[in-house]
N, C-alpha and C. Protein backbone atom coordinates (compact mmCIF):
# COMPACT_ATOMS: atom_id res chain seq x y z
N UNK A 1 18.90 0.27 -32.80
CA UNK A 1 17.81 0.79 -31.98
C UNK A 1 16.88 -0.33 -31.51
N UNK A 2 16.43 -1.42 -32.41
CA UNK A 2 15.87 -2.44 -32.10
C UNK A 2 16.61 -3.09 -30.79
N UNK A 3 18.04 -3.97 -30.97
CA UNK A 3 18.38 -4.00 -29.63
C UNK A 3 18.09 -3.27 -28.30
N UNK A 4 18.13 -2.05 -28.77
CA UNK A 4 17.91 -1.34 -27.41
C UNK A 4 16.65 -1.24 -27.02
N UNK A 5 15.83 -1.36 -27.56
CA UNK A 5 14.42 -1.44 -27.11
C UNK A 5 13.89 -2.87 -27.09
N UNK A 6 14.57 -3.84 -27.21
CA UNK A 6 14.45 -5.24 -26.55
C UNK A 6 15.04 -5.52 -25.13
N UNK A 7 16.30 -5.14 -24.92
CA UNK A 7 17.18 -5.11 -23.52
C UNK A 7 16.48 -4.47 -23.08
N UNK A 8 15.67 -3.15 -23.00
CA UNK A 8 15.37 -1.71 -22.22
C UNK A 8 14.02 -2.85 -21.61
N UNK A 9 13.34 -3.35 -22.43
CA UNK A 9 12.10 -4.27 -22.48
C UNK A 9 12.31 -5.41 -21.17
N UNK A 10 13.51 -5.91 -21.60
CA UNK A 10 14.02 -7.09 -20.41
C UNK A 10 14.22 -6.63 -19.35
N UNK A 11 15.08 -5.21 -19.31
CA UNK A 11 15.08 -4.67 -18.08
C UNK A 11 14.03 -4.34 -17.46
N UNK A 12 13.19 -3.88 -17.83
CA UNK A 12 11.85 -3.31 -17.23
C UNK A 12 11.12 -4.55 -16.63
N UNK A 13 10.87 -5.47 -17.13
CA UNK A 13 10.30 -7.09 -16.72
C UNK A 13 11.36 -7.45 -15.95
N UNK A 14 12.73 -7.45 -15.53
CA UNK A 14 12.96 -7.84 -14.34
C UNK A 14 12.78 -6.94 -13.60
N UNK A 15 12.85 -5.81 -13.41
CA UNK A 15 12.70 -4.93 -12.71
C UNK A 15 10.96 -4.80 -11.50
N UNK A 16 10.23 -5.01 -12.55
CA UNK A 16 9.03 -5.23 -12.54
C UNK A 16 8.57 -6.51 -11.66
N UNK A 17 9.35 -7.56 -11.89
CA UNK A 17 9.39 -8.99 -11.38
C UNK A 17 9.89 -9.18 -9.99
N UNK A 18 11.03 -8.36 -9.82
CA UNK A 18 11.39 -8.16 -8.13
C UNK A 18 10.57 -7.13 -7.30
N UNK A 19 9.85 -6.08 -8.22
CA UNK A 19 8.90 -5.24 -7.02
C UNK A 19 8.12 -6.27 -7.05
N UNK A 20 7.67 -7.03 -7.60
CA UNK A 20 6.50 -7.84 -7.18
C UNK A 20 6.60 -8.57 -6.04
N UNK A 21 8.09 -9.16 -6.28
CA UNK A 21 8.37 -10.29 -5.04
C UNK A 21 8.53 -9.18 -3.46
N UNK A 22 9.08 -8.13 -4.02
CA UNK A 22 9.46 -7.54 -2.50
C UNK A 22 8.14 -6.34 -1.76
N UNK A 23 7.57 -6.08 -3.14
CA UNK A 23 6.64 -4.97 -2.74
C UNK A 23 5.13 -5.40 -1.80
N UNK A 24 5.13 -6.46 -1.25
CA UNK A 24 3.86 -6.86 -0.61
C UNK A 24 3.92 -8.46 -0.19
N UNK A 25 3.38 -8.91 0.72
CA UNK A 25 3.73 -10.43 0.71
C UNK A 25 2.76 -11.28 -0.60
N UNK A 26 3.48 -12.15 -0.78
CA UNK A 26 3.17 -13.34 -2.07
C UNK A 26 1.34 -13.70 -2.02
N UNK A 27 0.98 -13.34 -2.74
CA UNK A 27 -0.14 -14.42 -2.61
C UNK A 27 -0.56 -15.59 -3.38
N UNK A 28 -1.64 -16.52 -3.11
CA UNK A 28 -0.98 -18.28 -3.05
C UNK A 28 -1.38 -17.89 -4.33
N UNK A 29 -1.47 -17.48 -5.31
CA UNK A 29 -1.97 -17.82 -6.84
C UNK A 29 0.02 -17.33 -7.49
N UNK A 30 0.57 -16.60 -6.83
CA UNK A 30 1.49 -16.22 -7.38
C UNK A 30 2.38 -16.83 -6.92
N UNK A 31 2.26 -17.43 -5.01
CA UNK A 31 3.46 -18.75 -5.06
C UNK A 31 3.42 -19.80 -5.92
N UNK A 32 1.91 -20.13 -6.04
CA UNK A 32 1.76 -21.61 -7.04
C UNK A 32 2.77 -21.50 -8.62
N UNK A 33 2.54 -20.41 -8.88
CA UNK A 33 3.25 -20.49 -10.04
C UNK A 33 5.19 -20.62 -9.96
N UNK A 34 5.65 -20.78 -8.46
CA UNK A 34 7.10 -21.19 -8.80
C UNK A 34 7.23 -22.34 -9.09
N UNK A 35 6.05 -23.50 -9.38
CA UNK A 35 5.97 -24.37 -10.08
C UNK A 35 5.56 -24.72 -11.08
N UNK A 36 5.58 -23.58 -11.69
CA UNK A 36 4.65 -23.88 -13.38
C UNK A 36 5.64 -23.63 -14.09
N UNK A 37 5.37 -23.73 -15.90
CA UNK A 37 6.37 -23.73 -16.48
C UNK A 37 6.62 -23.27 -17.05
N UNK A 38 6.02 -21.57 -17.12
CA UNK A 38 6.39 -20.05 -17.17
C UNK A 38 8.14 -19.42 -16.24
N UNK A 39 7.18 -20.04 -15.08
CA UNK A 39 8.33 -19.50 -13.92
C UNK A 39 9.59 -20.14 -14.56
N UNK A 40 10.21 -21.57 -14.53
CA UNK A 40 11.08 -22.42 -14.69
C UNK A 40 11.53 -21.66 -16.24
N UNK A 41 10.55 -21.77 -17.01
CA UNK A 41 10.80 -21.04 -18.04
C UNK A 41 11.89 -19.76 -17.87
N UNK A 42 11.55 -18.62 -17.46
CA UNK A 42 11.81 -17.61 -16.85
C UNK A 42 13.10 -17.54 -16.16
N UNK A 43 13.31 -18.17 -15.15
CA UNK A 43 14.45 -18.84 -14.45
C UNK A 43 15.61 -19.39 -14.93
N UNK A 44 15.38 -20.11 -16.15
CA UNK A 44 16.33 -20.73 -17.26
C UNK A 44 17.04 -19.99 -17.69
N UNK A 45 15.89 -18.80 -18.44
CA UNK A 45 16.84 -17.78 -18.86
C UNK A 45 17.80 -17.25 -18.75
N UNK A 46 17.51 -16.77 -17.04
CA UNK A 46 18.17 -15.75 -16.64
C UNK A 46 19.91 -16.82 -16.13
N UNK A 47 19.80 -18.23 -15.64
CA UNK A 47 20.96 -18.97 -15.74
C UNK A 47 21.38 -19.53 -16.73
N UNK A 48 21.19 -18.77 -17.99
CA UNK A 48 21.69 -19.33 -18.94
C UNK A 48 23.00 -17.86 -18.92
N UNK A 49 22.99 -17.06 -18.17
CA UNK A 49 24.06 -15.54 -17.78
C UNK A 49 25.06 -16.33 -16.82
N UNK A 50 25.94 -16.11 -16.90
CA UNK A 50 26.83 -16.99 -16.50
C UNK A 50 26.70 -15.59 -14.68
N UNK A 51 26.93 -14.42 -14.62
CA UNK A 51 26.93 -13.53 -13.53
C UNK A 51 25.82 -14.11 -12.63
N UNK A 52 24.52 -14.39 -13.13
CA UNK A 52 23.69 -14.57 -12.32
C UNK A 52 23.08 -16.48 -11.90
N UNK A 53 23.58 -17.51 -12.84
CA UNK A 53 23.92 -18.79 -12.80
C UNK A 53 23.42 -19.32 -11.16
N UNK A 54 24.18 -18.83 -10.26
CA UNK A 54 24.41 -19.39 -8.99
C UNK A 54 22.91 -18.66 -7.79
N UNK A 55 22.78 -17.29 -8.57
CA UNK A 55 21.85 -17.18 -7.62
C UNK A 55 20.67 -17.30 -8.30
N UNK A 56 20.61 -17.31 -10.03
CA UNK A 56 19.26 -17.95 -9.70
C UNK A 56 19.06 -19.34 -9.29
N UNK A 57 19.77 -20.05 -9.21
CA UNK A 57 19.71 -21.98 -8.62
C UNK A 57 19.25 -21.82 -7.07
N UNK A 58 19.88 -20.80 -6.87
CA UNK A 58 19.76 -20.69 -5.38
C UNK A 58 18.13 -20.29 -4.89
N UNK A 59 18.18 -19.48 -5.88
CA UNK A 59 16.63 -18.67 -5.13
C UNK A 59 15.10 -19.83 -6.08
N UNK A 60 15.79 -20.96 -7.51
CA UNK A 60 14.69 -21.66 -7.68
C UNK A 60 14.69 -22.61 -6.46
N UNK A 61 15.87 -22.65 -6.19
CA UNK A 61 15.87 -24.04 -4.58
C UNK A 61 14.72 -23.65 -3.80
N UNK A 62 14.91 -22.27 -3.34
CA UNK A 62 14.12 -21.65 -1.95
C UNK A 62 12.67 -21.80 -2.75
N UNK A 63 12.54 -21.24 -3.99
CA UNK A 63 11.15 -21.05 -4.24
C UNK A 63 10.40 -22.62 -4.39
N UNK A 64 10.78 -23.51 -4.55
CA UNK A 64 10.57 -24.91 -4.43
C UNK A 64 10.26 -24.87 -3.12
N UNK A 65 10.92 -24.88 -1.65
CA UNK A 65 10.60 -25.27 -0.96
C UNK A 65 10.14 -24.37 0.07
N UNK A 66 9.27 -23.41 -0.89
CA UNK A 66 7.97 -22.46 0.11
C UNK A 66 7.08 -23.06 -0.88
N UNK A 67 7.07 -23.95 -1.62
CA UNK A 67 5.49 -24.95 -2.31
C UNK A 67 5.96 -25.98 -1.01
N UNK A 68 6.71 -26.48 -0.29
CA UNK A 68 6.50 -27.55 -0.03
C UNK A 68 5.88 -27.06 1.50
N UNK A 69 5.75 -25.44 1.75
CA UNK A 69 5.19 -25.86 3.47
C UNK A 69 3.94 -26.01 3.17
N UNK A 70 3.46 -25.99 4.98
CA UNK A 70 2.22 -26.64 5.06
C UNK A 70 1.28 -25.44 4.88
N UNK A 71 1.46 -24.51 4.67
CA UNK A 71 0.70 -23.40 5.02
C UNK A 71 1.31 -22.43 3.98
N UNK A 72 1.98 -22.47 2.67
CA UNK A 72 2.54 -21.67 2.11
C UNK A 72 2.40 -19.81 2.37
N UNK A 73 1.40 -19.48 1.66
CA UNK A 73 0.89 -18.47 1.59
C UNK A 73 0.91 -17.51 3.64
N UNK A 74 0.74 -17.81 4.33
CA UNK A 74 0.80 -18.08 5.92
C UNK A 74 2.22 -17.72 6.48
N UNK A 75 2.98 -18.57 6.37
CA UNK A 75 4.15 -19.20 6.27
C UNK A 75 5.36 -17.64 5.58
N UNK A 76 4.87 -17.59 4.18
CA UNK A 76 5.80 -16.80 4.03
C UNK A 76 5.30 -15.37 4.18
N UNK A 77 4.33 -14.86 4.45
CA UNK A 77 3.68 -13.48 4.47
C UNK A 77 4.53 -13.09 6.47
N UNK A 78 4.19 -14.52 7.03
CA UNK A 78 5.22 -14.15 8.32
C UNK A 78 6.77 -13.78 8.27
N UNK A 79 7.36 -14.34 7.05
CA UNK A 79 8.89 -14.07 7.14
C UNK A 79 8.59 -12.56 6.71
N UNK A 80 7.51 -12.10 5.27
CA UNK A 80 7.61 -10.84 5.53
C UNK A 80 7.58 -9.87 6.21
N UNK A 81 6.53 -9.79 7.09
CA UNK A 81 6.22 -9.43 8.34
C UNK A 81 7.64 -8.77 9.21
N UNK A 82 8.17 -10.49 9.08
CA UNK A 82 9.07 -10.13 10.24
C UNK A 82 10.49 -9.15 9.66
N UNK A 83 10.62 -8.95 8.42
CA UNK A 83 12.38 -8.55 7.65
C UNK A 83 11.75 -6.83 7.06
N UNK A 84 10.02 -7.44 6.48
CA UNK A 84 10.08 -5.63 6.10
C UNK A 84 8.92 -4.79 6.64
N UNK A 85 8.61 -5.18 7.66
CA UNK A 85 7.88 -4.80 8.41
C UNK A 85 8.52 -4.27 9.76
N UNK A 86 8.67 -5.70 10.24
CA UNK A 86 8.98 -5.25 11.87
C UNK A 86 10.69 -4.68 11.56
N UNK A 87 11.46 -5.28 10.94
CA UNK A 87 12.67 -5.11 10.54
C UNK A 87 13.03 -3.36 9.46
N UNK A 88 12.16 -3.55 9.06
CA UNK A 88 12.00 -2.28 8.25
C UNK A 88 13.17 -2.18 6.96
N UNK A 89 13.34 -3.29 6.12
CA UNK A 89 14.87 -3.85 5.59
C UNK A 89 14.85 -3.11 4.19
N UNK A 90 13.30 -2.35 4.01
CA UNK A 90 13.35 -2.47 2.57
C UNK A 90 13.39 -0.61 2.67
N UNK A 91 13.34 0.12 3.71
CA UNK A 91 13.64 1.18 4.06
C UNK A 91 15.03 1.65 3.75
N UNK A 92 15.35 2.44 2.92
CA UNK A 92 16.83 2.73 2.41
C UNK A 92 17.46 3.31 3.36
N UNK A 93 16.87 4.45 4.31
CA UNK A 93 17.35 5.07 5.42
C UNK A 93 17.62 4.06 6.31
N UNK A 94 17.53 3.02 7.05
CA UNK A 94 17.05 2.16 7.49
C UNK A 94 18.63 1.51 7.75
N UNK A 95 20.01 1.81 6.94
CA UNK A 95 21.14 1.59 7.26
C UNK A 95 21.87 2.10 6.19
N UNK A 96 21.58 3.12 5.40
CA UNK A 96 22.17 4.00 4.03
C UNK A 96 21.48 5.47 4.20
N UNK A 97 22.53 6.43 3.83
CA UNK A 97 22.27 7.55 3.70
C UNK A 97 22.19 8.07 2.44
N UNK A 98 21.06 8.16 2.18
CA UNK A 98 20.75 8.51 1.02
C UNK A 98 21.32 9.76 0.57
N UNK A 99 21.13 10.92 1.35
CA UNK A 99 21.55 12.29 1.04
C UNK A 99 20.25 12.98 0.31
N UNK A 100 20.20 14.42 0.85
CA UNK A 100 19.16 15.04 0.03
C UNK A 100 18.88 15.27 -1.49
N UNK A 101 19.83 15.21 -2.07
CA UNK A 101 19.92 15.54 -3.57
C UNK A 101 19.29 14.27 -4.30
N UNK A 102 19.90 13.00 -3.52
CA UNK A 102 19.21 11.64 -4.27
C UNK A 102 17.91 11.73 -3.69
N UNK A 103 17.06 11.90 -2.92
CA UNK A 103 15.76 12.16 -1.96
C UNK A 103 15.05 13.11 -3.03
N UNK A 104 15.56 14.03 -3.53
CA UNK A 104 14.72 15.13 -4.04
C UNK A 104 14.50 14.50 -5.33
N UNK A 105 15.79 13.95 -5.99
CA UNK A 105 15.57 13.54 -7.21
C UNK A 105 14.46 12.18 -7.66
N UNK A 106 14.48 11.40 -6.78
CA UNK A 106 13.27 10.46 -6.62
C UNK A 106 12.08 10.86 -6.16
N UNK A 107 11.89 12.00 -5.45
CA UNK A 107 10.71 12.85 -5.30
C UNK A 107 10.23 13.45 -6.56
N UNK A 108 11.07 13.96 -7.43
CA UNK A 108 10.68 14.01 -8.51
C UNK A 108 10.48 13.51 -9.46
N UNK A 109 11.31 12.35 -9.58
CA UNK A 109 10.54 11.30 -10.24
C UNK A 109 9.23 10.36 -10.23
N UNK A 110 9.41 10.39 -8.80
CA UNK A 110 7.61 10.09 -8.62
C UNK A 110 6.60 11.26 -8.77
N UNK A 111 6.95 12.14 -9.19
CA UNK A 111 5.70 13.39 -9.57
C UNK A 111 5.73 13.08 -11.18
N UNK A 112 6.74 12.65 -11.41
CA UNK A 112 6.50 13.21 -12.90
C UNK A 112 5.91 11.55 -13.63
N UNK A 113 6.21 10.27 -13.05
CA UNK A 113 6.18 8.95 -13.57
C UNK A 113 4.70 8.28 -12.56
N UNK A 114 4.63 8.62 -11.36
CA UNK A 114 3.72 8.50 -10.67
C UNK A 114 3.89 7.09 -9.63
N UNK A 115 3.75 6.00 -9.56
CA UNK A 115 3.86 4.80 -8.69
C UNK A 115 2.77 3.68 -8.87
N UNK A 116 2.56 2.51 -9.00
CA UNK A 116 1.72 1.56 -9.35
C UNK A 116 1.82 1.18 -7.64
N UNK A 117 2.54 1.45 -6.89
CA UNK A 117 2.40 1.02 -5.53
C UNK A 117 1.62 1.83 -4.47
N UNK A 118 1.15 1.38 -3.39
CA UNK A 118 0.44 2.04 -2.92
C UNK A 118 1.10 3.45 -1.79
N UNK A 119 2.33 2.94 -1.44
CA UNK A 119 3.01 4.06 -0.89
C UNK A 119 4.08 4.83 -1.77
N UNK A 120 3.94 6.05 -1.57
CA UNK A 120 4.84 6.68 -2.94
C UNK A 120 6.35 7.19 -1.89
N UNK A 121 6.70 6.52 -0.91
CA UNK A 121 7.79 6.80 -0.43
C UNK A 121 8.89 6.92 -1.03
N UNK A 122 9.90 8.17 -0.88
CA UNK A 122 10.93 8.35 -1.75
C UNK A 122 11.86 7.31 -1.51
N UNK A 123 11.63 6.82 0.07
CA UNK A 123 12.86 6.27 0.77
C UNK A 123 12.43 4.38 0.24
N UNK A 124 11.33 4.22 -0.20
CA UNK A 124 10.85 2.53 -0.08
C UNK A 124 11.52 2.27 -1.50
N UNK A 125 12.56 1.32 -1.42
CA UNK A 125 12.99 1.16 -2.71
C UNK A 125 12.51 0.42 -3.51
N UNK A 126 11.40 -0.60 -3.11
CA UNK A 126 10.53 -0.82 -4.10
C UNK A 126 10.13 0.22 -4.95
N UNK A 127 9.71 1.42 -5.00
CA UNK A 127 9.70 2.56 -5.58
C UNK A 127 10.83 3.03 -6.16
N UNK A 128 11.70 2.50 -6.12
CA UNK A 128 13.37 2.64 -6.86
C UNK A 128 13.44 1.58 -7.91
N UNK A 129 12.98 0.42 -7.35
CA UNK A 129 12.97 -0.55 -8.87
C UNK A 129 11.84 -1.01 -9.89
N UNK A 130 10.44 -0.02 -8.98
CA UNK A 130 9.58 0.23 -10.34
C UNK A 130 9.98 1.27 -10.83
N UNK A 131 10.71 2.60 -10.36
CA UNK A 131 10.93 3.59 -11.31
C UNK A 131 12.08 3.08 -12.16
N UNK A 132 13.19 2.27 -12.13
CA UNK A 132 13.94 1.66 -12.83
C UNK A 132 13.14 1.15 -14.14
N UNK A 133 12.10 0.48 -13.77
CA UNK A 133 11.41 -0.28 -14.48
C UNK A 133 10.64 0.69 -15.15
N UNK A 134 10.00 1.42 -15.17
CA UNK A 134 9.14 2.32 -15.55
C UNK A 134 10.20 3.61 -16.79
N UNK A 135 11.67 3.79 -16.33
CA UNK A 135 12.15 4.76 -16.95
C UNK A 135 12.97 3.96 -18.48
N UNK A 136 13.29 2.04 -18.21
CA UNK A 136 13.36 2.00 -19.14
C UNK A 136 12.41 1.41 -20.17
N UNK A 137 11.05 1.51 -19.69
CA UNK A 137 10.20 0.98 -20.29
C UNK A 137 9.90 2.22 -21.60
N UNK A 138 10.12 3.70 -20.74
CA UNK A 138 9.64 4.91 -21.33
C UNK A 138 10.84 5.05 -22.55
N UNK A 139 12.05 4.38 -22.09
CA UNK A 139 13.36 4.57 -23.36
C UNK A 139 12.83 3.66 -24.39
N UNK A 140 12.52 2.94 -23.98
CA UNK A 140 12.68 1.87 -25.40
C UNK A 140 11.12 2.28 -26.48
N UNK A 141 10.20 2.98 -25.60
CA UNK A 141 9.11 3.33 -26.45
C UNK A 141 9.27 4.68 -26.98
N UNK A 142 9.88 5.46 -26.35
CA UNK A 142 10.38 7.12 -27.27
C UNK A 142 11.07 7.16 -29.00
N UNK A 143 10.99 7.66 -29.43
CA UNK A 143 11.21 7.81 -31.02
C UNK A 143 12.40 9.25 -30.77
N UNK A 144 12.43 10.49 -30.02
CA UNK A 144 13.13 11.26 -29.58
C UNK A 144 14.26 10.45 -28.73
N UNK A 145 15.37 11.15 -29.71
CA UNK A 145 16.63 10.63 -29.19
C UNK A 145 17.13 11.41 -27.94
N UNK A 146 16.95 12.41 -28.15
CA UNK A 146 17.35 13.11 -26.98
C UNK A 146 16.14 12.89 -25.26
N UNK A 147 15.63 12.88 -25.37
CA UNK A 147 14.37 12.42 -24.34
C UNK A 147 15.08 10.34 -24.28
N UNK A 148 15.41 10.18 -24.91
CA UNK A 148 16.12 8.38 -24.80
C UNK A 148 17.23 9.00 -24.14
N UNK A 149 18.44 9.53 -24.32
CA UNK A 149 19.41 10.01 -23.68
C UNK A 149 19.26 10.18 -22.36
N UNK A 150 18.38 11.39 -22.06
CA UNK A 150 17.78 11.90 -20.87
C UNK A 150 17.20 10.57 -20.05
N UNK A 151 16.11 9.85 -20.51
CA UNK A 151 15.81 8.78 -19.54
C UNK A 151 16.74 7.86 -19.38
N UNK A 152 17.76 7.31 -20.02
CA UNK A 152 19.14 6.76 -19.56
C UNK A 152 19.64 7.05 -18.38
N UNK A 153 20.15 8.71 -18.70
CA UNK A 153 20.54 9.43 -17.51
C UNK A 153 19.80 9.03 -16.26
N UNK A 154 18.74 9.28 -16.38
CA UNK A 154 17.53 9.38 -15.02
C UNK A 154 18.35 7.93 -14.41
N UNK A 155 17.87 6.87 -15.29
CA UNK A 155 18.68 5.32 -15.00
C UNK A 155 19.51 5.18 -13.90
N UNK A 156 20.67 5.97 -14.74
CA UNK A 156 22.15 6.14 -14.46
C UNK A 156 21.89 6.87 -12.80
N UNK A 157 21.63 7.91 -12.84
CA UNK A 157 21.62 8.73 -11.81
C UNK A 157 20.46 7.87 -10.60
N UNK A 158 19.35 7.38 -10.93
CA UNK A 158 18.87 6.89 -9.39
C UNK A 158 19.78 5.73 -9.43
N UNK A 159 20.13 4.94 -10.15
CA UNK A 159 20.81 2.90 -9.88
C UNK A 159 21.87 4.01 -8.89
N UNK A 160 22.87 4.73 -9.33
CA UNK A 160 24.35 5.09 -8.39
C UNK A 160 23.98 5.76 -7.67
N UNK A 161 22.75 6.29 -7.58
CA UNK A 161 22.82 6.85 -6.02
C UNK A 161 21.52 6.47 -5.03
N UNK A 162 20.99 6.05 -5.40
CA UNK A 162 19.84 4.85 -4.39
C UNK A 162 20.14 3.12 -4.62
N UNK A 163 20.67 2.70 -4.88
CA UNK A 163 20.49 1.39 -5.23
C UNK A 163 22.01 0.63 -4.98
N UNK A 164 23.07 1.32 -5.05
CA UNK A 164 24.56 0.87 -5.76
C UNK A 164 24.80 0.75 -4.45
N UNK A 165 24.94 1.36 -3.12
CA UNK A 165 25.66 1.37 -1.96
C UNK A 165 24.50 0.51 -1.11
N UNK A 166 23.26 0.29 -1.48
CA UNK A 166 22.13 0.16 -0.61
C UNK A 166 22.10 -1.46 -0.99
N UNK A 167 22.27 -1.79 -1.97
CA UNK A 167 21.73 -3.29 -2.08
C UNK A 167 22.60 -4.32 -1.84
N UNK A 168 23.94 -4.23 -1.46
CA UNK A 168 24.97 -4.71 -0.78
C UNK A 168 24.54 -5.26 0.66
N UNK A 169 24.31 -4.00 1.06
CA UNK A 169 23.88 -3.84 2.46
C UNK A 169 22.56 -4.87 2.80
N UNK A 170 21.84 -4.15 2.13
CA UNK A 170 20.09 -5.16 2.13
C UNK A 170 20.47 -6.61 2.10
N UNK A 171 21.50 -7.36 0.91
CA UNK A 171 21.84 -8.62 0.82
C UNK A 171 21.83 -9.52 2.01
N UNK A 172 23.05 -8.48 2.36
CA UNK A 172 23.61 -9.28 3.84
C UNK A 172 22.45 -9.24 5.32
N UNK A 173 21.83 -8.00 5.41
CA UNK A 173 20.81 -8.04 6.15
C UNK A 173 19.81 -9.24 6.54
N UNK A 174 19.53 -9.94 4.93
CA UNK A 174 18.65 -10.04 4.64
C UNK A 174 18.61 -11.88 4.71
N UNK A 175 20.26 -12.18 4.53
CA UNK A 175 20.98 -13.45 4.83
C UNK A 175 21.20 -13.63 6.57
N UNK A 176 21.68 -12.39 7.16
CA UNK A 176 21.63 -12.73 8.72
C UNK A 176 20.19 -12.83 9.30
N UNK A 177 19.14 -12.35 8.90
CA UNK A 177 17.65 -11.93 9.41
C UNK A 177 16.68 -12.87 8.58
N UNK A 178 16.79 -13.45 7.53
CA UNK A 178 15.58 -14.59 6.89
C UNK A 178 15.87 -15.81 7.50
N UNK A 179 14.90 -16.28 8.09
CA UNK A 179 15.24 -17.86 8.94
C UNK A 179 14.75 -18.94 7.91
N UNK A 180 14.26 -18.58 6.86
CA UNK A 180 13.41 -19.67 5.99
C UNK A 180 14.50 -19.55 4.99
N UNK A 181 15.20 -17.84 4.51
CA UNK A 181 16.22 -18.06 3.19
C UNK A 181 15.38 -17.75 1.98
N UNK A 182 14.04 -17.90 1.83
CA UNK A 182 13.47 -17.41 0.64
C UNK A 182 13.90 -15.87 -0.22
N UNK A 183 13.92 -15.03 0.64
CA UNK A 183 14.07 -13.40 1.06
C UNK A 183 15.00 -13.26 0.22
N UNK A 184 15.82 -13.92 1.45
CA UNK A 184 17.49 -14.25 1.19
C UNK A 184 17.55 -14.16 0.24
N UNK A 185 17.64 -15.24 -0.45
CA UNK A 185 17.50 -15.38 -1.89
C UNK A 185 17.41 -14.67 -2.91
N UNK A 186 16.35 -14.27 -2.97
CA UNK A 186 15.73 -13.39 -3.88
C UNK A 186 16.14 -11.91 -4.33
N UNK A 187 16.97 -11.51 -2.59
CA UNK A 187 17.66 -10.40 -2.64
C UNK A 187 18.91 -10.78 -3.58
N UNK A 188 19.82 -11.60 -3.36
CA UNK A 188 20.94 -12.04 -3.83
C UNK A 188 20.47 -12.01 -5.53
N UNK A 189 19.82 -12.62 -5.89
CA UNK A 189 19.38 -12.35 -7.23
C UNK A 189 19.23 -11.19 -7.95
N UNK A 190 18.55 -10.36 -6.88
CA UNK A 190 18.72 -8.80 -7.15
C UNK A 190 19.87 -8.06 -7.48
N UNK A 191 20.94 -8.50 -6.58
CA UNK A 191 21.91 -7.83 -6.32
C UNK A 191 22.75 -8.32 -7.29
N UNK A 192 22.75 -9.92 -8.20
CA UNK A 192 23.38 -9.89 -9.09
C UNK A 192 22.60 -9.65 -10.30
N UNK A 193 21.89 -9.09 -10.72
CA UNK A 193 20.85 -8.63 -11.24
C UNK A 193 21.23 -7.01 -12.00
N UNK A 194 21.33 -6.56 -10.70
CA UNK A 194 21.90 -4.74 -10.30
C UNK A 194 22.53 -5.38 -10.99
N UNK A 195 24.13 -5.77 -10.72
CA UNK A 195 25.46 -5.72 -10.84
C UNK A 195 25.84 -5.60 -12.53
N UNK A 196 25.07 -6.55 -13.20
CA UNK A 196 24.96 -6.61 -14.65
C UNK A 196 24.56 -5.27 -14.80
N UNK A 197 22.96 -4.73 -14.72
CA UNK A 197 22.63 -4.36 -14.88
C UNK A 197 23.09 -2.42 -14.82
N UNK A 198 24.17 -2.49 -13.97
CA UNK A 198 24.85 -1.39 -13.86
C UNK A 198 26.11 -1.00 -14.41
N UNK A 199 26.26 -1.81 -14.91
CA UNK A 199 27.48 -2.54 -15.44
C UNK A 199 27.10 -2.10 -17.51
N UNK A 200 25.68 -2.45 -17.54
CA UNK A 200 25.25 -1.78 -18.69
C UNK A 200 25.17 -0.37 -19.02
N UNK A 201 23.98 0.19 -17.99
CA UNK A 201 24.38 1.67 -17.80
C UNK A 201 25.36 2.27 -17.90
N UNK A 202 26.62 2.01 -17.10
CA UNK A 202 27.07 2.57 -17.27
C UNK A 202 28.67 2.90 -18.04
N UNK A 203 28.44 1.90 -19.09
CA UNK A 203 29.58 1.40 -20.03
C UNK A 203 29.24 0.95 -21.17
N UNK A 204 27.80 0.32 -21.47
CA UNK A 204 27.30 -0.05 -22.76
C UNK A 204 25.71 0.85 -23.21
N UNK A 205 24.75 1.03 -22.57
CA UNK A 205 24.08 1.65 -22.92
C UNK A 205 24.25 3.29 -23.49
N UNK A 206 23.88 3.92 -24.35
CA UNK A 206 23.87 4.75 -25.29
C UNK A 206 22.78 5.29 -26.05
């Protein structure tokens, strides 16, 4: 049980760690830190996983060299602008069909868990990977086994049907449409991120 409420713990902090990057543009107190030695810290970790190795190198490259523009903070709030804003990339409808049943079921999950973000859109999947984050934060702190079961499930059921067909898609979007590559990046990390991470759900977690 201890294991599982350490992993459930890790999951929730990455989970937590990519709405941050995708849910709003960066601000300069939080770019500065892709040079401190928390971040690097952090980063190590996760390439010390042999699945995710390549894209985190990739995305510490990019995050290095949004410290080196001239205008950081400026600079990258425009690439946001331009991929989830004007582009609308982080919109699940946006090139995935969600279907009503997955729509309702994330509607209800935001009634019942609530949102730390400011839009509670069913469709903004930032709201898909804080509720990720949020459902296994709630497993690993429950003492009821059956309510741990159940929030698994929840897991199980939004990752395969909001997230599994959608973040493929977003990747590549996100590689033809970022002119700087930061984005880029970061998505790719995600996506090998998911891949583990679904890969747990739904074959090792219990």
């Amino acid at each position: 049980m201890q294991d599982f409420q350490v992993t459930s713990q890790r999951r929730a902090e990455l989970y937590y760690w990519f709405t941050t990057l995708f849910s709003a543009p960066l601000v300069d107190d939080e770019i500065q830190q892709f040079g401190g030695y928390d971040m690097h810290a952090f980063l190590n970790s996760l390439a010390t996983l042999d699945p995710l190795r390549d894209a985190t190198e990739a995305f510490r490259l990019h995050a290095s060299k949004v410290l080196e523009l001239t205008q950081p903070q400026r600079d990258l709030s425009q690439y946001y602008q331009l991929l989830f804003v004007e582009k609308q990339l982080l919109d699940t409808s946006a090139f995935t069909d969600c279907g009503e049943d997955a729509l309702l079921f994330m509607s209800v999950l935001l009634h019942q868990h609530g949102t730390q973000l400011p839009d509670d859109d069913p469709l903004h999947v930032c709201n898909h990977l804080e509720m990720m984050a949020t459902l296994a934060m709630a497993a690993a702190a429950t003492q009821d086994e059956a309510q741990r079961l159940h929030l698994l499930d929840q897991q199980r059921e939004l990752a395969n049907q909001l997230l599994l067909n959608w973040l493929p898609v977003f990747v590549t979007r996100c590689q033809q449409e970022d002119p700087f590559g930061f984005y880029a990046s970061a998505a790719k990390l995600l996506l090998a991120m998911f891949s583990m991470d679904i890969h747990y759900l739904n074959n090792v977690a219990q």
